[in-house]
Protein backbone atom coordinates (compact mmCIF):
# COMPACT_ATOMS: atom_id res chain seq x y z
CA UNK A 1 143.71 99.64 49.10
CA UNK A 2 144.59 100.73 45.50
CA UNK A 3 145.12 97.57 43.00
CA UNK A 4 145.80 95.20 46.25
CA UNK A 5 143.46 92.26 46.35
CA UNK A 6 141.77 90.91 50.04
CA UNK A 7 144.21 88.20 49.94
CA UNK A 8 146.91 89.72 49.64
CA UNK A 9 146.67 92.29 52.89
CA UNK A 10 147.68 89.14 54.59
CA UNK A 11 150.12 87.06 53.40
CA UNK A 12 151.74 84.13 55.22
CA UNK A 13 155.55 82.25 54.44
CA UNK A 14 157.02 79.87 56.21
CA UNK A 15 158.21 81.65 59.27
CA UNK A 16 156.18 84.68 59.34
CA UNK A 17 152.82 85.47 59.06
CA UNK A 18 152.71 89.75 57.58
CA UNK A 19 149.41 91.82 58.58
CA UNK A 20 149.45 95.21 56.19
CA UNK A 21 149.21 98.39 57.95
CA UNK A 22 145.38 100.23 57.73
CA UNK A 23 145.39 102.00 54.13
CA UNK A 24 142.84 105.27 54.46
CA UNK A 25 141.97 105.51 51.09
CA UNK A 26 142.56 108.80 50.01
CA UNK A 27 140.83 110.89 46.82
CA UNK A 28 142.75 113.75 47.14
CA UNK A 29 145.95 115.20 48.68
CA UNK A 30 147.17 118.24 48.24
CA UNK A 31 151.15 118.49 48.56
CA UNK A 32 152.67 121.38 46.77
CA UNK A 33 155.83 121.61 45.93
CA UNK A 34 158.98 123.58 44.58
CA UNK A 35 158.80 121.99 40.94
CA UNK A 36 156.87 123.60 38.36
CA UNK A 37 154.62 120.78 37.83
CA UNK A 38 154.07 119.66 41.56
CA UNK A 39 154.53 117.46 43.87
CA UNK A 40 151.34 114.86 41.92
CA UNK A 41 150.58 115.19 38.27
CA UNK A 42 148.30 117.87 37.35
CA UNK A 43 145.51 117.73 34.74
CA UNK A 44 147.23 120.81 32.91
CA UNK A 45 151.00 120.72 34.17
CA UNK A 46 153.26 123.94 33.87
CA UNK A 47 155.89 121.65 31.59
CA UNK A 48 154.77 118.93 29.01
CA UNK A 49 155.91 117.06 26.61
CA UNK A 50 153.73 117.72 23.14
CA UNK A 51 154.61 114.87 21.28
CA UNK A 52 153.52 112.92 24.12
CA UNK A 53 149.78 113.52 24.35
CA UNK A 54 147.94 110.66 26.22
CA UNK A 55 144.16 111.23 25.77
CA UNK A 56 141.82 114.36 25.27
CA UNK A 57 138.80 115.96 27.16
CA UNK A 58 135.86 118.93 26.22
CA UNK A 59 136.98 122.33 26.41
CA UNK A 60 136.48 124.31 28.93
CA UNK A 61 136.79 128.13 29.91
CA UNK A 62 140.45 129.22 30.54
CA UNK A 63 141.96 126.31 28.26
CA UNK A 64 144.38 127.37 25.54
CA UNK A 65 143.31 127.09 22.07
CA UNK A 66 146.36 125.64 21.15
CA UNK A 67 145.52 122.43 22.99
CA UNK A 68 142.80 122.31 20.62
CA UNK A 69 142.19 119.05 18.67
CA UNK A 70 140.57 120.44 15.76
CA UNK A 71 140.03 117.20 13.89
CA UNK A 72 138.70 115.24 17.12
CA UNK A 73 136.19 118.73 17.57
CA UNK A 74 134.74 118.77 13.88
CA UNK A 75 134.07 114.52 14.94
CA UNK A 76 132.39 114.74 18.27
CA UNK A 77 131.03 118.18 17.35
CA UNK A 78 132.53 119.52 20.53
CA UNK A 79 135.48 121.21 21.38
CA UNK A 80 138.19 119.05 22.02
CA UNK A 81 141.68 119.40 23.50
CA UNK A 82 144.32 117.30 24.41
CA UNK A 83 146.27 116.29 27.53
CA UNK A 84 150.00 115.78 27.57
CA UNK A 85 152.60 113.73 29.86
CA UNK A 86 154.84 115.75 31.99
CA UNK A 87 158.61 116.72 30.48
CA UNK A 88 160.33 114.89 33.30
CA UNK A 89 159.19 112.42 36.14
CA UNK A 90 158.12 113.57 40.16
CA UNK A 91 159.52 111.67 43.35
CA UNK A 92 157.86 111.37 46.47
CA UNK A 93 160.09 110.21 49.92
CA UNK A 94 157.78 109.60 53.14
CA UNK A 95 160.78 110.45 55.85
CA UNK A 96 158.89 108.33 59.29
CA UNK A 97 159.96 109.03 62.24
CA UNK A 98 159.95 105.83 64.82
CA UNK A 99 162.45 106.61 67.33
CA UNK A 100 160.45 106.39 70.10
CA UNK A 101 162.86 108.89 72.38
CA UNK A 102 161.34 111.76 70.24
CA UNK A 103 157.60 110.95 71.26
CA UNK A 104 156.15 112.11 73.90
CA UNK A 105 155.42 109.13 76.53
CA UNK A 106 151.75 109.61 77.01
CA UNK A 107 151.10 109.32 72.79
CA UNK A 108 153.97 107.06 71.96
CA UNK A 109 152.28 103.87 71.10
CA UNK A 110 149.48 105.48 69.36
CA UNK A 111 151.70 108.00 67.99
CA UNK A 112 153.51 105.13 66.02
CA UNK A 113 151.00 103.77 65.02
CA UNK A 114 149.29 106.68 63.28
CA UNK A 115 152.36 107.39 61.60
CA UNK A 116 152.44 103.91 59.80
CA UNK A 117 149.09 104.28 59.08
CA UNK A 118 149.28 107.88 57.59
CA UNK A 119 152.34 107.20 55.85
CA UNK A 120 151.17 103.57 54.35
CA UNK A 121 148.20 106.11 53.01
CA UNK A 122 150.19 108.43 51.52
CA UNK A 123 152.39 105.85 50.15
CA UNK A 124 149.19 104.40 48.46
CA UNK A 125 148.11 107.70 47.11
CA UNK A 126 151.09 108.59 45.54
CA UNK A 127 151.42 105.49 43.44
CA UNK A 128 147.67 105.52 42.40
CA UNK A 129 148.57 109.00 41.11
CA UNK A 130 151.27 106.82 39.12
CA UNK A 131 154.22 108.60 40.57
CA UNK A 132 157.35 107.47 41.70
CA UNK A 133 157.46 107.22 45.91
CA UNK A 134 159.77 105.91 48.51
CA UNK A 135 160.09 105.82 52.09
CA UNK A 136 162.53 106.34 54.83
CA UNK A 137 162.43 105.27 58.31
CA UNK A 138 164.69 104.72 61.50
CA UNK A 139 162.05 102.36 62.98
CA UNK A 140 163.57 98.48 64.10
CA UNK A 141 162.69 95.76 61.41
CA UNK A 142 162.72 92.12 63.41
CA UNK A 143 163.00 90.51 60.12
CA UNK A 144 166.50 91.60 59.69
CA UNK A 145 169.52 89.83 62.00
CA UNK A 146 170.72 93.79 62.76
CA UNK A 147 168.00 96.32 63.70
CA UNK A 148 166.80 98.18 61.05
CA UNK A 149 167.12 101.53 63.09
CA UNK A 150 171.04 100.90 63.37
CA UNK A 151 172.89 103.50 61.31
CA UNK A 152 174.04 100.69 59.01
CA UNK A 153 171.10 99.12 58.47
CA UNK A 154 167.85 101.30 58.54
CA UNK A 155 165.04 100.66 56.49
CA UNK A 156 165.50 103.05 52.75
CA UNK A 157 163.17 102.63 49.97
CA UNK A 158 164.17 104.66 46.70
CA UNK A 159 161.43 106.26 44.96
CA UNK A 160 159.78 103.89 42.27
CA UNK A 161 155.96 103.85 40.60
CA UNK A 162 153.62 100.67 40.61
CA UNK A 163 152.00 97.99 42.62
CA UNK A 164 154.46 96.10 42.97
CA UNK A 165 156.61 99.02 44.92
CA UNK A 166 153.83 99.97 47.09
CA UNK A 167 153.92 96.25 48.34
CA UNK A 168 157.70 96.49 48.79
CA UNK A 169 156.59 99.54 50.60
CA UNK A 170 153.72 98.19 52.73
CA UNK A 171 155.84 95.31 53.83
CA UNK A 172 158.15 97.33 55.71
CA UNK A 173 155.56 99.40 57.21
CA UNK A 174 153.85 96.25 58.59
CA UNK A 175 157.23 94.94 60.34
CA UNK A 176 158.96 98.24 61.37
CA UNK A 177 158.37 99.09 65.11
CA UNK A 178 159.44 102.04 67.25
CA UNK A 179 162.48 101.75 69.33
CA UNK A 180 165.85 103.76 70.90
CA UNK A 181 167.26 104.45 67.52
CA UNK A 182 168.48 107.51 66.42
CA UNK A 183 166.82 110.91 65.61
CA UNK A 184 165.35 111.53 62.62
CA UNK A 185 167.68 114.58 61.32
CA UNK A 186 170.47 111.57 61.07
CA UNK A 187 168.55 110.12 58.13
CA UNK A 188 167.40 112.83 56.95
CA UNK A 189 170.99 113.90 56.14
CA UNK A 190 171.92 110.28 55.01
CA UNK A 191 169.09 110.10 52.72
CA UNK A 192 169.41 113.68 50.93
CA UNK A 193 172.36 112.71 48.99
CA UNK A 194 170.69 109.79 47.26
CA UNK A 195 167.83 112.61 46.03
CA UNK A 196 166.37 113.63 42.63
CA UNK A 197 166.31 118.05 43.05
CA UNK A 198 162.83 118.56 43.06
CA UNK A 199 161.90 115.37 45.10
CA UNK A 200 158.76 116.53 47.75
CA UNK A 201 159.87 114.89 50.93
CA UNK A 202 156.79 114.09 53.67
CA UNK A 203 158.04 114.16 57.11
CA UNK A 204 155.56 112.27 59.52
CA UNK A 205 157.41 113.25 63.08
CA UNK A 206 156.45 113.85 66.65
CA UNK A 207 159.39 116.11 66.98
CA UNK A 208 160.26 119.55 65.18
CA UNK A 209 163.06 121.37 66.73
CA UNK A 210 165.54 123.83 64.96
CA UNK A 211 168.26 121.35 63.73
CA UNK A 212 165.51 119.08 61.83
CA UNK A 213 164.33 122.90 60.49
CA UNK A 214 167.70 123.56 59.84
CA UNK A 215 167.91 120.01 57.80
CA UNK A 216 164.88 120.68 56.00
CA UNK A 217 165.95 123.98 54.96
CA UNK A 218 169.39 122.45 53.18
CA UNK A 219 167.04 120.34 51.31
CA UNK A 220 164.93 123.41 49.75
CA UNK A 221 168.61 124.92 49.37
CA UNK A 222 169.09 121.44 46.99
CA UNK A 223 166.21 122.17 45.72
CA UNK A 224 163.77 119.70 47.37
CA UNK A 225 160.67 120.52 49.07
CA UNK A 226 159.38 119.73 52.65
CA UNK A 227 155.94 118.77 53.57
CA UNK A 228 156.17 118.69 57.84
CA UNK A 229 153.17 116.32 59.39
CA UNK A 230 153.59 115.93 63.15
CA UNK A 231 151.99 112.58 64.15
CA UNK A 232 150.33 112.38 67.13
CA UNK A 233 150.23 114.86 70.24
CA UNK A 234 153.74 116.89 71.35
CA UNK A 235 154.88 119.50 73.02
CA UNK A 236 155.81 122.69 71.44
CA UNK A 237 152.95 121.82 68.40
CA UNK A 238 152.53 125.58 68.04
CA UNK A 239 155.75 126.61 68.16
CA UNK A 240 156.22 124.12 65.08
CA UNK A 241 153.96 125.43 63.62
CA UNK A 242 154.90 128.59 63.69
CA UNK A 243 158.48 127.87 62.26
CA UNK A 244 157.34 125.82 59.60
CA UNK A 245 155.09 128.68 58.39
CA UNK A 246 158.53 131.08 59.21
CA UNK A 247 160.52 128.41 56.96
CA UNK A 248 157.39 128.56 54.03
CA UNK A 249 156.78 124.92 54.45
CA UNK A 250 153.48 123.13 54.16
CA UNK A 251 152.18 121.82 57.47
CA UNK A 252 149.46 118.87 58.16
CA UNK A 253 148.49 118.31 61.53
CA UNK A 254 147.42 114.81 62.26
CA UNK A 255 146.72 114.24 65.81
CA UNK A 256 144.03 111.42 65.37
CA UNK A 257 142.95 109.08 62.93
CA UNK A 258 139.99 110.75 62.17
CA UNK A 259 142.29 113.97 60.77
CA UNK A 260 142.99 111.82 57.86
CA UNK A 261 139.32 112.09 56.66
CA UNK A 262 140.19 115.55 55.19
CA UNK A 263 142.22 113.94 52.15
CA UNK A 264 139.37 111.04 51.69
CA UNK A 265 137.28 113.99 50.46
């Protein structure tokens, strides 16, 4: 778990005693995305900022030679060039879906639970990469007097970077639970007002049908970008597949635990 210390994946207070969902600890994910420099930072971003540089590296084949560090070269006696910050900041949201009418009965319970796990993952990722992420979910939080799934009170995290976050984040994920909610579209369509244009939203969902394509697709129209991953078995798997490649939107397929050992690579 990235910068999270062993006792701190369980903490106790007074009432409550929090156990941190299972962080898969990934090395690399790949998430394009509609803005020029992607959904993650880049080593050599489309936009940067050149006053900004933040360290340097050898040269290699394909690099522009005005990156070039001349002085730092004629030093080290090897080509040098430098690395820049990104022009403007990237967002992550992790849209969860926990209303347990959507899953099929057969994978519900495990289906939840990979979700947490996959998006408690992701979450991780994302701020190791020091980027900004947040989460969205219309899962029940006991900790709160009115469920968290109600329309007035469902669990929204705004995108933010650091450690700190991520354990705002995690805490959630270790509380929420699946329940009779509502659909996932509903927030979906809350949320999207409250959204930077070029955000990269992840939707982990058991359920694709065409009004939660049709969502998705005002959101590129906003200019956000979808990334769909179905969690756990459902019907119609192929068929939503076959949309979201229709729709041009990147599609993960985690059915088991074991299909997150593709990003720990």
């Amino acid at each position: 778990l990235f910068g999270i210390s062993p006792e701190e994946e369980i903490r106790f207070t007074s009432d409550f005693l929090t156990v941190y969902p299972k962080i898969v600890p990934f090395t690399r994910v790949w998430l394009p995305s509609r803005s020029p420099l992607g959904t993650l930072r880049h080593h050599q971003p489309v936009f940067e900022d050149p006053s900004r540089a933040i360290r340097k590296r050898d040269y290699v084949a394909g690099d522009s030679l005005r990156r070039v560090d001349w002085k730092s070269s004629a030093a080290t006696g090897r080509l040098q060039v430098k690395l820049f910050e990104p022009s403007i900041a990237l967002e992550t949201v992790i849209f969860l879906n926990l209303n347990s009418a959507e899953y099929d009965l057969r994978s519900r319970l495990d289906g939840t639970e990979l979700g947490i796990v996959t998006a408690a993952s992701l979450a991780n990722y994302v701020v190791g990469q020091r980027q900004a992420v947040g989460l969205a979910t219309n899962g029940l939080d006991p900790q709160v007097g009115e469920p968290a799934g109600s329309r007035e009170r469902f669990a929204s995290i705004p995108p933010r970077r650091g450690r700190g976050h991520l354990m705002r984040i995690l805490d959630v994920l270790a509380r929420v639970q699946a329940g009779e909610t509502f659909p996932l579209v509903e927030l979906l369509r809350t949320e999207l007002v409250n959204l930077s244009w070029g955000t990269t939203l992840i939707v982990i969902t058991p359920r694709m049908d065409e009004e939660l394509f049709d969502g998705l697709f005002q959101a590129r129209r906003a200019g956000m970008n979808a990334v769909l991953g179905p969690g756990g078995f459902f019907p119609g798997a192929q068929d939503a597949r076959r949309r979201a490649d229709s729709f041009g939107f990147p599609y993960f397929e985690v059915l088991t635990e074991r299909d997150l050992d593709l990003w720990r690579r």
